[in-house]
C-alpha atoms as a PDB file:
ATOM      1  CA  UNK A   1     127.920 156.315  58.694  1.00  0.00           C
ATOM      2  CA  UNK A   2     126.513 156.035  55.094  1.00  0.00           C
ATOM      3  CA  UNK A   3     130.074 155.778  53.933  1.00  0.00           C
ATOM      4  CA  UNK A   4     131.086 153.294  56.388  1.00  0.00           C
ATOM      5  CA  UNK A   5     128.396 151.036  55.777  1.00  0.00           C
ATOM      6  CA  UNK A   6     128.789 151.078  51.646  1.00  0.00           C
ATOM      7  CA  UNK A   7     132.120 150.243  52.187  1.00  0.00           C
ATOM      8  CA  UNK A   8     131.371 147.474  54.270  1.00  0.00           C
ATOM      9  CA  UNK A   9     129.196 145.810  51.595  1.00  0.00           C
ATOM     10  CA  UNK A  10     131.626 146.647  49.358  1.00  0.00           C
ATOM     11  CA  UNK A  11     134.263 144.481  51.016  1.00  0.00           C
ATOM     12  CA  UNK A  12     131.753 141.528  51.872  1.00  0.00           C
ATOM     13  CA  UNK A  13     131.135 141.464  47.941  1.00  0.00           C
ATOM     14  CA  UNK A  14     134.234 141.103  47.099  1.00  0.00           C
ATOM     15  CA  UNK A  15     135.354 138.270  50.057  1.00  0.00           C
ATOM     16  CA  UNK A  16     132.000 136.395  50.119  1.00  0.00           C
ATOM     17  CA  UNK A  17     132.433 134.612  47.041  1.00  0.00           C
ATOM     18  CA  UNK A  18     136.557 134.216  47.629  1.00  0.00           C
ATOM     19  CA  UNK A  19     135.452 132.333  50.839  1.00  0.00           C
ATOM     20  CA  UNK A  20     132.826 130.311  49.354  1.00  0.00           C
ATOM     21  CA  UNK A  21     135.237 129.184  46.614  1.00  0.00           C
ATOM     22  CA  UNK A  22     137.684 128.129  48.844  1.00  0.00           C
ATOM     23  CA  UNK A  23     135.043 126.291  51.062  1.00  0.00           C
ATOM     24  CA  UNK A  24     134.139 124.391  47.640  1.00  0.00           C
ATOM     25  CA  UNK A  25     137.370 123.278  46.966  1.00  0.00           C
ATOM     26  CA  UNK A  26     137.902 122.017  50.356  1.00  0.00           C
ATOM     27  CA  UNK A  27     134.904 120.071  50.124  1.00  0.00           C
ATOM     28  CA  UNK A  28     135.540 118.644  46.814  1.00  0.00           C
ATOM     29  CA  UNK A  29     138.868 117.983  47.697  1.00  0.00           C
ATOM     30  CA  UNK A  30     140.872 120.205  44.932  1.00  0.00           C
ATOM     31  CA  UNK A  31     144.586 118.663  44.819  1.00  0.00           C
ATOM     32  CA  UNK A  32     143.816 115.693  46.820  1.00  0.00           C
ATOM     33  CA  UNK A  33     143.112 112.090  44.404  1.00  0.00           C
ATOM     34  CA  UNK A  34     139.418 111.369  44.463  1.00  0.00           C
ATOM     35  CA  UNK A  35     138.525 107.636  44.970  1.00  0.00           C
ATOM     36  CA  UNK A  36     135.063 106.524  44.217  1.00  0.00           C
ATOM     37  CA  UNK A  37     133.743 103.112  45.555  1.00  0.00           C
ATOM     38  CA  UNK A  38     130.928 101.409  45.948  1.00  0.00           C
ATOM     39  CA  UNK A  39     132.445  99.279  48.577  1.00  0.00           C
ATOM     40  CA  UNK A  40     130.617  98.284  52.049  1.00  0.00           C
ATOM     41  CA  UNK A  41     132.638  99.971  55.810  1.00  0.00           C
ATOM     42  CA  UNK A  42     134.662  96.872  56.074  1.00  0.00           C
ATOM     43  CA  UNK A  43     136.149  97.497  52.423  1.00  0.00           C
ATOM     44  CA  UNK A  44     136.210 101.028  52.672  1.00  0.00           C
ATOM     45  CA  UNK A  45     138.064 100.557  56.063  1.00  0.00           C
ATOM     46  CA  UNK A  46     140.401  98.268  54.478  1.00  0.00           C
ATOM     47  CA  UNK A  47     141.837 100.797  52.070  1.00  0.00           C
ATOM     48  CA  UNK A  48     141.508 103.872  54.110  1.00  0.00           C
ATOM     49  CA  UNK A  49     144.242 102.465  56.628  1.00  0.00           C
ATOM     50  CA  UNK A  50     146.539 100.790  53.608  1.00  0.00           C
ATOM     51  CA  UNK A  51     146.807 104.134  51.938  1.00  0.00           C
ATOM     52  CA  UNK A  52     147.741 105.655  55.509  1.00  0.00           C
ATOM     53  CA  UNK A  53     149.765 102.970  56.482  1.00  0.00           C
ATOM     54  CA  UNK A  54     151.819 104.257  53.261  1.00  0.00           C
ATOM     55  CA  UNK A  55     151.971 108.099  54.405  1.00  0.00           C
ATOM     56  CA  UNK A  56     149.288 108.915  51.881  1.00  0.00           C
ATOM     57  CA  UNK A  57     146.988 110.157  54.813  1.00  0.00           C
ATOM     58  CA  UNK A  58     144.834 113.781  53.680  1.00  0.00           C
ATOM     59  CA  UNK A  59     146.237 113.095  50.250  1.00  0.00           C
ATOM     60  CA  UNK A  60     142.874 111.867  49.065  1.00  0.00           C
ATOM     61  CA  UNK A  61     139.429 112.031  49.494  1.00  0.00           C
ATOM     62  CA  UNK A  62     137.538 108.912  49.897  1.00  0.00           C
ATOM     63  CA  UNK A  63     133.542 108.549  48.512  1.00  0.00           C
ATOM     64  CA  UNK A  64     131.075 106.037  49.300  1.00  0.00           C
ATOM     65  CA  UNK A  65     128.227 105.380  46.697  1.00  0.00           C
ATOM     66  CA  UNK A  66     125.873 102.772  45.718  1.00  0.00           C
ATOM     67  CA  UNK A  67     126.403 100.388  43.306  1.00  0.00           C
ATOM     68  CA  UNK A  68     123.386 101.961  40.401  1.00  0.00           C
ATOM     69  CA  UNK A  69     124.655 105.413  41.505  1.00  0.00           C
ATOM     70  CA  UNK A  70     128.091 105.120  41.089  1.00  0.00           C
ATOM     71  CA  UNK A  71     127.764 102.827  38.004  1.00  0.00           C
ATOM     72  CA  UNK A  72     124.840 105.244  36.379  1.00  0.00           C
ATOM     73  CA  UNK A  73     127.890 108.160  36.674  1.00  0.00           C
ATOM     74  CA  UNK A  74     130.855 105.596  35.482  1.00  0.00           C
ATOM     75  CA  UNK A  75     128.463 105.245  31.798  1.00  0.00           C
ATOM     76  CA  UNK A  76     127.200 108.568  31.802  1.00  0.00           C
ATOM     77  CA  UNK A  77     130.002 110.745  32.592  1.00  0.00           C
ATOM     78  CA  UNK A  78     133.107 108.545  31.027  1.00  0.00           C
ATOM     79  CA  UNK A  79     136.611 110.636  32.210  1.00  0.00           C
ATOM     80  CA  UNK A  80     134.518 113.325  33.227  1.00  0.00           C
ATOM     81  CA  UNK A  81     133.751 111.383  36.460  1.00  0.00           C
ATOM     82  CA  UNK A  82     135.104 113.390  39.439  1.00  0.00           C
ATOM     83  CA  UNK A  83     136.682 110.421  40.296  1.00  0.00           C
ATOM     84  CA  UNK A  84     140.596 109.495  39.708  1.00  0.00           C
ATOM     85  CA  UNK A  85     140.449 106.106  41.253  1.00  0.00           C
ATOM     86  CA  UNK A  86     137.170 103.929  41.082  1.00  0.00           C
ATOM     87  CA  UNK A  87     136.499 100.592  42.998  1.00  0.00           C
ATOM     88  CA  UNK A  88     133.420  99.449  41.373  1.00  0.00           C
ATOM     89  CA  UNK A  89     131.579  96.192  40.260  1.00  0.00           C
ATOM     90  CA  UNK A  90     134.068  94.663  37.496  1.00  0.00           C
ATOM     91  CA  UNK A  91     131.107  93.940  34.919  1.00  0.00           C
ATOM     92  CA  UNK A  92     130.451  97.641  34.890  1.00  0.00           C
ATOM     93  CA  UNK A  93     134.164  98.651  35.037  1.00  0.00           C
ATOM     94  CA  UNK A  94     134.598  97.087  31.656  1.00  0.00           C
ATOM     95  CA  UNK A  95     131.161  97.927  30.021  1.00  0.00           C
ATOM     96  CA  UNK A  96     132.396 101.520  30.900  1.00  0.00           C
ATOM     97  CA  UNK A  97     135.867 100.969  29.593  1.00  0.00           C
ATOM     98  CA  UNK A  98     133.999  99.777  26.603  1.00  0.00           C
ATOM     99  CA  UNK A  99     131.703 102.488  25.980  1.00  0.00           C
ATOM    100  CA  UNK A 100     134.667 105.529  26.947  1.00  0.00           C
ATOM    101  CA  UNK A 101     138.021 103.707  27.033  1.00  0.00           C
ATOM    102  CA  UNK A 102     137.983 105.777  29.975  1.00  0.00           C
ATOM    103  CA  UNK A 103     140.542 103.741  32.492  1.00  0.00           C
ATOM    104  CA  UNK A 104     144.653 103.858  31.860  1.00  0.00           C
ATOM    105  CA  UNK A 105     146.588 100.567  31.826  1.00  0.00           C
ATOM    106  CA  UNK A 106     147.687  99.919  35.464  1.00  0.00           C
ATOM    107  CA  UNK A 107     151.744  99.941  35.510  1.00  0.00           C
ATOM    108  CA  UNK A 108     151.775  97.690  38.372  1.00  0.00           C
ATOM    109  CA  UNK A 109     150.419  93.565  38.723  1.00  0.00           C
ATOM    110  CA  UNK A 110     149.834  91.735  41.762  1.00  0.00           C
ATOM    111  CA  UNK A 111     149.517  88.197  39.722  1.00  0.00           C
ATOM    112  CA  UNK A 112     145.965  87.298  40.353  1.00  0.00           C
ATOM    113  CA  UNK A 113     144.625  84.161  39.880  1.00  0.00           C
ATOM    114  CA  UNK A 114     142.417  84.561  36.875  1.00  0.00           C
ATOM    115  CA  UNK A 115     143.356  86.655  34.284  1.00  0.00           C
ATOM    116  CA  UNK A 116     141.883  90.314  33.525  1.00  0.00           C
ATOM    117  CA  UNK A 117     141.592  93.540  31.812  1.00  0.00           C
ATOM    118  CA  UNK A 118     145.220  95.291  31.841  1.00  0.00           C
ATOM    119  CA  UNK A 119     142.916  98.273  33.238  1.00  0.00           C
ATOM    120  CA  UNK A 120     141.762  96.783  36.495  1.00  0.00           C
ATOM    121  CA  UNK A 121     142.804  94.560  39.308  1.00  0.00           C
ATOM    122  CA  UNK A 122     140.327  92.661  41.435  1.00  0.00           C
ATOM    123  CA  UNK A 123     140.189  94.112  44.935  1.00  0.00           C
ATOM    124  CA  UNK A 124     137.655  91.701  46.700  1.00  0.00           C
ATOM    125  CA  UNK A 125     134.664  89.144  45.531  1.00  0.00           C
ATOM    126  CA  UNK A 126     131.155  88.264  46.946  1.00  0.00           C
ATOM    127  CA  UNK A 127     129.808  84.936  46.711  1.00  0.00           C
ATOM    128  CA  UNK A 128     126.424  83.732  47.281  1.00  0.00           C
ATOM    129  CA  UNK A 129     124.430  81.505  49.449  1.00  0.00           C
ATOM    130  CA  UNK A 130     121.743  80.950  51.138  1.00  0.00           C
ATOM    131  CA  UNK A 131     121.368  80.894  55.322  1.00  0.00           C
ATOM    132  CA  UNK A 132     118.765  80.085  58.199  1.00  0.00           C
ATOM    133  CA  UNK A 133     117.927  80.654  61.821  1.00  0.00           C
ATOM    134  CA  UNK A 134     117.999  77.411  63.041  1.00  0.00           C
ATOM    135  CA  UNK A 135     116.167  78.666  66.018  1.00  0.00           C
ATOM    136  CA  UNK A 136     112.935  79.985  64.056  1.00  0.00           C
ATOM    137  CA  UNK A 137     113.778  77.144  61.442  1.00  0.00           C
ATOM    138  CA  UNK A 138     112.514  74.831  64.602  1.00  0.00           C
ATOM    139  CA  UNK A 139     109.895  77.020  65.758  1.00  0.00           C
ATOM    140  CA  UNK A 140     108.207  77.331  62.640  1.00  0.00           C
ATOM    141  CA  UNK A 141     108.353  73.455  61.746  1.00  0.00           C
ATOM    142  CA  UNK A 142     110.408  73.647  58.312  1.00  0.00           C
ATOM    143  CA  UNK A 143     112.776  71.733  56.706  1.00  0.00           C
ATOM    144  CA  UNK A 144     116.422  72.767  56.015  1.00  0.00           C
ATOM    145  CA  UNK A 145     116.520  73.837  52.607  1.00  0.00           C
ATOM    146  CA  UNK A 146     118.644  72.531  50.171  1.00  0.00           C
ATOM    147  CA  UNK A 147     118.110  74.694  47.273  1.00  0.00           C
ATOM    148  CA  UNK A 148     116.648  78.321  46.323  1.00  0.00           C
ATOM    149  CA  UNK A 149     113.765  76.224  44.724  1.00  0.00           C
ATOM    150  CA  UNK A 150     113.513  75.049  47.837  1.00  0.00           C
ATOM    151  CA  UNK A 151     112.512  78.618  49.877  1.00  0.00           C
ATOM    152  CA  UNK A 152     109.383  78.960  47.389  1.00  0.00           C
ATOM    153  CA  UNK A 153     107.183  76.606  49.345  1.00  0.00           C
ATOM    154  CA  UNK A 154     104.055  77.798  50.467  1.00  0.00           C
ATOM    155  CA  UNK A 155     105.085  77.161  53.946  1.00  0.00           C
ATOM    156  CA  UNK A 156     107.895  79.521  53.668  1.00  0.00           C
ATOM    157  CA  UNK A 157     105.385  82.669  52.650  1.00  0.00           C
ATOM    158  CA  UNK A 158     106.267  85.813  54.275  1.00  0.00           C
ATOM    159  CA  UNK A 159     109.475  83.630  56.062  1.00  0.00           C
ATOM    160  CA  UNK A 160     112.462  84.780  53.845  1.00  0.00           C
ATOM    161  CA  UNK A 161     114.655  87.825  52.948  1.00  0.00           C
ATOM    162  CA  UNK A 162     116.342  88.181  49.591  1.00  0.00           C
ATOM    163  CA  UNK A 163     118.051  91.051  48.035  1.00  0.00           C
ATOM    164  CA  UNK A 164     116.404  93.502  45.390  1.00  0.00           C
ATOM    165  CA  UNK A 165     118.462  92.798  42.204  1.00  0.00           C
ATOM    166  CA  UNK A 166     117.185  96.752  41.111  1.00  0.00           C
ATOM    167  CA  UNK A 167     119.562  97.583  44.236  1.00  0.00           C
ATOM    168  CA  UNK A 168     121.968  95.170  45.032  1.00  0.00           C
ATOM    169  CA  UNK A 169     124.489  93.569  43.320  1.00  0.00           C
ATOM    170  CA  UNK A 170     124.246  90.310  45.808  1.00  0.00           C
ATOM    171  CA  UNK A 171     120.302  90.185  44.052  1.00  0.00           C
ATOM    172  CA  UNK A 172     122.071  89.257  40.528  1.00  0.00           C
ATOM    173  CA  UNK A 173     123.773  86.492  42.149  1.00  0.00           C
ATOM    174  CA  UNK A 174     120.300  85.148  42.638  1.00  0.00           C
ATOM    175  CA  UNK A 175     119.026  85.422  39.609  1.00  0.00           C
ATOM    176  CA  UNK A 176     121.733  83.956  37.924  1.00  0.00           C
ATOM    177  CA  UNK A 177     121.986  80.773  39.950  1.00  0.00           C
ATOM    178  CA  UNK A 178     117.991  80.741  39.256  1.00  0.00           C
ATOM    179  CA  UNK A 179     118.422  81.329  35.441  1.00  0.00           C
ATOM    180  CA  UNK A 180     121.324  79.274  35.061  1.00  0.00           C
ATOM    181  CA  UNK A 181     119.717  75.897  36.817  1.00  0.00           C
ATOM    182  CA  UNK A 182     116.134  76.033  35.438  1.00  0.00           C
ATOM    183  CA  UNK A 183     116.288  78.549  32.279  1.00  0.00           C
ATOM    184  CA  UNK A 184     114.312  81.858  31.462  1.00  0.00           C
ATOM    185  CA  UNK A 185     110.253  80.497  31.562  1.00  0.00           C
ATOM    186  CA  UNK A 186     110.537  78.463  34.671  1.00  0.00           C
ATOM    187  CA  UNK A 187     113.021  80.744  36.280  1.00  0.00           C
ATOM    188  CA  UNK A 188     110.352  83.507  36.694  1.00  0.00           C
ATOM    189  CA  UNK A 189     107.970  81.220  38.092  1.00  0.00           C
ATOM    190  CA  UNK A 190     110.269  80.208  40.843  1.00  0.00           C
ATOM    191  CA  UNK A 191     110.812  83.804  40.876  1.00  0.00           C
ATOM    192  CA  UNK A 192     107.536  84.687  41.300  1.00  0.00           C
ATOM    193  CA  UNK A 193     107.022  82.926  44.372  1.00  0.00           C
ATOM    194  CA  UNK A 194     110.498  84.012  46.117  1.00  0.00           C
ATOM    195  CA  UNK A 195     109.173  87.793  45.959  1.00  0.00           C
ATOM    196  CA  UNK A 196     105.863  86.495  46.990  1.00  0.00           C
ATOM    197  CA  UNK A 197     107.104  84.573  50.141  1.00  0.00           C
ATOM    198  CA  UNK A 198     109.645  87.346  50.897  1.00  0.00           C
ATOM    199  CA  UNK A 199     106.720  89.911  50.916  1.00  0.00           C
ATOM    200  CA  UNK A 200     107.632  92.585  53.185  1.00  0.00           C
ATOM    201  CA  UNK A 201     111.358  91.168  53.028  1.00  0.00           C
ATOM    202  CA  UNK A 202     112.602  92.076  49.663  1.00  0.00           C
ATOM    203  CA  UNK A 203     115.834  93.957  50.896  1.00  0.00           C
ATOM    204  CA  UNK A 204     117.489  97.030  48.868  1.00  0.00           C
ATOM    205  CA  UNK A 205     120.939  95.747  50.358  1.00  0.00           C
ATOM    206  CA  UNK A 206     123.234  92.516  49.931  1.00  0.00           C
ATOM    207  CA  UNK A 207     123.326  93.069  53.802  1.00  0.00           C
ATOM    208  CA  UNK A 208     119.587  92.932  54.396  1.00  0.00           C
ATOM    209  CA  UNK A 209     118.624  89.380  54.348  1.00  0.00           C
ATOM    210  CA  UNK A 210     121.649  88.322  56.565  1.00  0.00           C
ATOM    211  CA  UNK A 211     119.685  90.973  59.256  1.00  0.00           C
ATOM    212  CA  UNK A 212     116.474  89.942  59.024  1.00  0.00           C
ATOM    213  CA  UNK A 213     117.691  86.385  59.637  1.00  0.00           C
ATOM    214  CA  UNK A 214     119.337  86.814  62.259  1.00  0.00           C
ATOM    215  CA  UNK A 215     117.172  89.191  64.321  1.00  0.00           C
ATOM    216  CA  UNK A 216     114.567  85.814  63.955  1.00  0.00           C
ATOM    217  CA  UNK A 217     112.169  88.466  61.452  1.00  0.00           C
ATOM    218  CA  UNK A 218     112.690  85.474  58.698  1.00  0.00           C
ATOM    219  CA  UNK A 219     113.625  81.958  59.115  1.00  0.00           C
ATOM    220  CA  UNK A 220     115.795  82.220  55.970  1.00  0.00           C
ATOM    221  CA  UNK A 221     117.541  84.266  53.174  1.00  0.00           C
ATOM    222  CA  UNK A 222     119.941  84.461  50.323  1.00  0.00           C
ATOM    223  CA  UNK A 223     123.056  86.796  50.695  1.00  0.00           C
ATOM    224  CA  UNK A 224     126.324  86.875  51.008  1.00  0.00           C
ATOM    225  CA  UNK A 225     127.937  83.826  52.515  1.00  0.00           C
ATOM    226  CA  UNK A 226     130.626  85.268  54.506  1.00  0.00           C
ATOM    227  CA  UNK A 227     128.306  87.267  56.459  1.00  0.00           C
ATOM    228  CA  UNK A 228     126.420  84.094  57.264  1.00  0.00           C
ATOM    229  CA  UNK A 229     129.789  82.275  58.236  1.00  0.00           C
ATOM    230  CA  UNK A 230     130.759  85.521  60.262  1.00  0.00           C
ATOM    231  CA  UNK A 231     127.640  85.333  62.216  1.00  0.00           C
ATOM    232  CA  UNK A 232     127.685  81.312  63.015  1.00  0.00           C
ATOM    233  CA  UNK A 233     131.029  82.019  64.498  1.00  0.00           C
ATOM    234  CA  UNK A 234     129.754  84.764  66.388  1.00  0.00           C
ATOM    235  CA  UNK A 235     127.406  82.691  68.152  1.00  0.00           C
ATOM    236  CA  UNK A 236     124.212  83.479  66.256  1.00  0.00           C
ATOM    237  CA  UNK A 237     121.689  80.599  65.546  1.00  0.00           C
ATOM    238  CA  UNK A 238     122.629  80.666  61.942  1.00  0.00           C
ATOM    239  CA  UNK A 239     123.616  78.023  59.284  1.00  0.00           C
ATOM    240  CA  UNK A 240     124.842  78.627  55.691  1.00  0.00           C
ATOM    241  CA  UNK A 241     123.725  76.727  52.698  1.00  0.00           C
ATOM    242  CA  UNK A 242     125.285  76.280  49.676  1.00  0.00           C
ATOM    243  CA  UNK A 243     122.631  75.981  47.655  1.00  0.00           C
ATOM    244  CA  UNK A 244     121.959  72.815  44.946  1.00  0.00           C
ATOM    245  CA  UNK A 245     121.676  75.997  41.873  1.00  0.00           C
ATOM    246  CA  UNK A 246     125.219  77.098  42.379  1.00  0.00           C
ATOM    247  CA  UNK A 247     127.789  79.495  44.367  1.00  0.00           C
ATOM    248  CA  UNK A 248     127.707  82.634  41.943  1.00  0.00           C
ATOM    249  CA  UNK A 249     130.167  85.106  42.594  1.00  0.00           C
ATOM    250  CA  UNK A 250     130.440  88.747  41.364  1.00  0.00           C
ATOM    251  CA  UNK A 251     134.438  90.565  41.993  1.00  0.00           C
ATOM    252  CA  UNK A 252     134.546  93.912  42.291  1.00  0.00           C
ATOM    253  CA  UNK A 253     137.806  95.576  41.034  1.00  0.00           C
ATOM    254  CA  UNK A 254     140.015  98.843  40.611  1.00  0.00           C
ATOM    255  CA  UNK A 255     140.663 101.228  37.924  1.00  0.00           C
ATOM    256  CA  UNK A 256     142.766 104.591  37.346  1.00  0.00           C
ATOM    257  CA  UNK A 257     140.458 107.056  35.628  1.00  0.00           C
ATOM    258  CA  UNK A 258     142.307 108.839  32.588  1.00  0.00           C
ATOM    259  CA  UNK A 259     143.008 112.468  33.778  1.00  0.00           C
ATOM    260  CA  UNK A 260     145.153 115.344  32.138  1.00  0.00           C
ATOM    261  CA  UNK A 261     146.017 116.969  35.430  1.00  0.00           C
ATOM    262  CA  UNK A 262     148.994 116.621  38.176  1.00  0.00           C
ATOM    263  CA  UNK A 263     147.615 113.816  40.099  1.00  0.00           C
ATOM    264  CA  UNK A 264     147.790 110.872  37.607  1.00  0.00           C
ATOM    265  CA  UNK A 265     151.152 109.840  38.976  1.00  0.00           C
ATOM    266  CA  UNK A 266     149.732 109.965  42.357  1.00  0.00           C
ATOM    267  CA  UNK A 267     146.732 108.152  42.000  1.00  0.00           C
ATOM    268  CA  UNK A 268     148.614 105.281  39.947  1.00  0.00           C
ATOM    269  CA  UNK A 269     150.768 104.973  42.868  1.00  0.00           C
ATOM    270  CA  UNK A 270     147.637 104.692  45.496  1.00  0.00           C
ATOM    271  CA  UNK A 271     145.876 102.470  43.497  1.00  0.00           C
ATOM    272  CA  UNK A 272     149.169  99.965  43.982  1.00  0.00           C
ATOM    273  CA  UNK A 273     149.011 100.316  47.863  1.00  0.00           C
ATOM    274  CA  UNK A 274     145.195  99.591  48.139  1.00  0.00           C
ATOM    275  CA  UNK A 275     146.013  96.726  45.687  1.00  0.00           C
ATOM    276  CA  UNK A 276     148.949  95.142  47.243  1.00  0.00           C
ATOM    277  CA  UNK A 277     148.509  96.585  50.460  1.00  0.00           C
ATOM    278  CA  UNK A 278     144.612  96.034  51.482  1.00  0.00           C
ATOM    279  CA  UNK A 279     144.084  92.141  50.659  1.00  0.00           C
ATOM    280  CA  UNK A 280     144.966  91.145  54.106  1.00  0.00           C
ATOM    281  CA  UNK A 281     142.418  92.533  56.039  1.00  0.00           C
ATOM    282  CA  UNK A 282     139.761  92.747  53.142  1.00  0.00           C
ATOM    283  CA  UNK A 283     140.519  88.588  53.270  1.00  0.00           C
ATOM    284  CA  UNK A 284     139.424  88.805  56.799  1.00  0.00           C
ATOM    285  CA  UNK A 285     136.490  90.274  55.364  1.00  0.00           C
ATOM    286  CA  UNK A 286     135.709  88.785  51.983  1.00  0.00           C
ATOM    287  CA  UNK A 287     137.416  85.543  51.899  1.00  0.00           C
ATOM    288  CA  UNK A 288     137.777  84.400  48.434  1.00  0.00           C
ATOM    289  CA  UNK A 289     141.195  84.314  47.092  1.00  0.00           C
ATOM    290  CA  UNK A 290     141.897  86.252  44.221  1.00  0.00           C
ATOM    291  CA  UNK A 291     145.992  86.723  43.778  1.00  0.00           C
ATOM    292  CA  UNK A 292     148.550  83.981  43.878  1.00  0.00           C
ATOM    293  CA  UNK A 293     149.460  83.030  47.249  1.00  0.00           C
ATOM    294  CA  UNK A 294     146.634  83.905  48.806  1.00  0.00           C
ATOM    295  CA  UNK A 295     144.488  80.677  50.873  1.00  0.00           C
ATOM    296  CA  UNK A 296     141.247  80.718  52.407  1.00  0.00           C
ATOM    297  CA  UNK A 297     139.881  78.283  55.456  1.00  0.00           C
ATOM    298  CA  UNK A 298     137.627  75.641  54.389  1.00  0.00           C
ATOM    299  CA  UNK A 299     134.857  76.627  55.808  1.00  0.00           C
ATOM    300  CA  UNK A 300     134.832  79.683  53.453  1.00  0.00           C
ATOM    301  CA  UNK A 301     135.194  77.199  50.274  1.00  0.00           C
ATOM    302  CA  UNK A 302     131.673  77.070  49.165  1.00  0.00           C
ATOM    303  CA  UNK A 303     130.629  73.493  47.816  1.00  0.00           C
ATOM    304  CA  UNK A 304     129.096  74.707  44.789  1.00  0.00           C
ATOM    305  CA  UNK A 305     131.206  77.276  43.074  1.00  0.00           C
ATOM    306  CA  UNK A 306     129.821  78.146  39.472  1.00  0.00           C
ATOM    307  CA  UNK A 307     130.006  80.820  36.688  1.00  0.00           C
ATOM    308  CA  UNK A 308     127.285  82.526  34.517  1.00  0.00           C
ATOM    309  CA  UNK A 309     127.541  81.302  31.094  1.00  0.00           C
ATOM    310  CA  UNK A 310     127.085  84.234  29.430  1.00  0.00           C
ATOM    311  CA  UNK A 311     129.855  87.026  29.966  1.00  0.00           C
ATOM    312  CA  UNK A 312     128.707  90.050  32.856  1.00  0.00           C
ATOM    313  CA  UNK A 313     127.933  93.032  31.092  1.00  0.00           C
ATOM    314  CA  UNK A 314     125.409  95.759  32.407  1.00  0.00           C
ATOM    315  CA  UNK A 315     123.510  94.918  29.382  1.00  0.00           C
ATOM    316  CA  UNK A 316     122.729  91.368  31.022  1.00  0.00           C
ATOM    317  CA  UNK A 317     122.112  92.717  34.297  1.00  0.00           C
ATOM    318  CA  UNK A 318     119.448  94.848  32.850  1.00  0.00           C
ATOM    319  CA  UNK A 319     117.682  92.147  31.357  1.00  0.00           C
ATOM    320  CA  UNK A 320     117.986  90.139  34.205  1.00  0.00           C
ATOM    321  CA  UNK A 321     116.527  92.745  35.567  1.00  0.00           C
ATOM    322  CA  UNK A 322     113.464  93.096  33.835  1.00  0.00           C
ATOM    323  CA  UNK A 323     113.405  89.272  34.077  1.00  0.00           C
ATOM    324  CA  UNK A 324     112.992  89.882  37.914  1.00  0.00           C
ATOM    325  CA  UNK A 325     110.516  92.817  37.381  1.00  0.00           C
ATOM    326  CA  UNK A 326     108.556  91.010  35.314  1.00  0.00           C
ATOM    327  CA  UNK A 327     108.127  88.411  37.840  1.00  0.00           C
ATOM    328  CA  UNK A 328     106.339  90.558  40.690  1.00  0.00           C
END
């Protein structure tokens, strides 16, 4: 019985870690093309059913992370990244690019409307603005605002969301309509007062403040503006404003991560699918045209479409950061 049982242990230590290897590579999907994103469920959904629309179904492995997560890895790790494919903020696709000349030229174009890197391709863009419950707007006895300036009344204290620029991408396009209209000194006084009127409402996602608005918690917000235009049309009591400061917009892009291994050719080719393939529905989604060809209704024109003056790099989003930090 001895005998039995030492062999017994003898087996399981030899096929315990065989079977715990092979769950690994399962789960980290050995053989399959990695794609990293930072992409919402609509844009993640998008690309999922353009790459199996194209037979490329179990041939990759798809991973959602935040924005600061999957950016911290994109400057830390270079082309060590697990990742073979990356969607990812552009700004930080090319301070990485900079920092590692980590990213492969793309072999394919899709002719987009503004001209970029050879070693991304915009897949989608955000644009800002602010919106309101015009149902606690009423209630509450304010006025429409016209501007961000404008949500910083006293009468507006504890009555608005905004997004958290140390966790959101949509926060930056805050601050830089903010910096841009009124400079650095009075920019963090107006600020100031936004965090102190959205109290409880600072948000740690672009998605928040549309939410909160439209559950009736706040009367206003700033966010994305196709979610607000999404949600009029739904029915909701909501109105978008483009506000007097500007339309900022941020585009978030693609990029082929340089790898020694079997799967380059592969990857290159998915990364043309979700490309060429995925605008259509991410459109329905994010509509801002970014390739030749491609049109947008009017009502998802916004009236105030502006650029930072400065070029995005992390570096400016981290002192825009500490702009907004300094401001609580």
């Amino acid at each position: 019985m001895k005998n039995v049982k030492n062999l017994l242990l003898a087996v399981l230590a030899i096929w315990i870690p065989v079977l715990l290897g092979a769950c690994s590579n399962t789960a980290s999907g050995e053989g399959q093309v990695v794609i990293q994103t930072n992409g919402d469920e609509e844009a993640v959904t998008a690309m999922e059913n353009a790459l199996k629309e194209a037979g490329y179904e179990g041939k990759y492995v798809l991973q959602s992370l935040g924005t600061s997560e999957l950016g911290g890895k994109l400057i830390a790790e270079g082309d060590q990244i697990e990742a073979d494919i990356v969607t990812m903020s552009s700004y930080f696709l090319e301070s990485a690019q900079t920092k590692h000349s980590m990213f492969n030229t793309l072999t394919f174009s899709a002719n987009p409307l503004e001209k970029t890197a050879d070693f991304y391709s915009p897949i989608l863009a955000i644009t800002g603005s602010i919106f309101v419950n015009t149902e606690v707007l009423k209630q509450k006895g304010l006025d429409m605002p016209a501007s961000i300036k404008d949500l910083t009344a006293k009468e507006y204290e504890g009555l608005i969301a905004i997004p958290n620029i140390m966790d959101s991408s949509t926060g930056w396009l805050l601050v830089q309509a903010i910096l841009s209209e009124y400079g650095e000194e009075e920019g963090k006084a107006i600020l100031k007062d936004l965090i102190k009127n959205s109290g409880p409402h600072l948000e740690s996602s672009g998605s928040g403040p549309i939410k909160k608005v439209q559950a009736g918690e706040t009367a206003a917000g700033f966010g994305l503006r196709h979610q607000a235009v999404e949600a009029k049309e739904s029915g909701a009591p909501i109105e978008f404003v483009d506000p007097a400061e500007g339309n900022f917009s941020l585009t978030e892009s693609l990029a082929v991560v340089k790898k020694d291994n079997d799967k380059k050719k592969l990857a290159m080719e998915m990364a043309e699918v979700i490309i060429k393939d995925a605008r259509e529905e991410l459109l329905k989604h994010y509509p801002v045209a970014l390739y030749e060809g491609e049109k947008v209704s009017e009502k998802n024109e916004p009236a105030h479409p502006k650029k930072f003056e400065a070029s995005l790099t992390v570096e400016l989003m981290q002192k825009h950061q500490d702009i907004f930090n300094s401001s609580k």
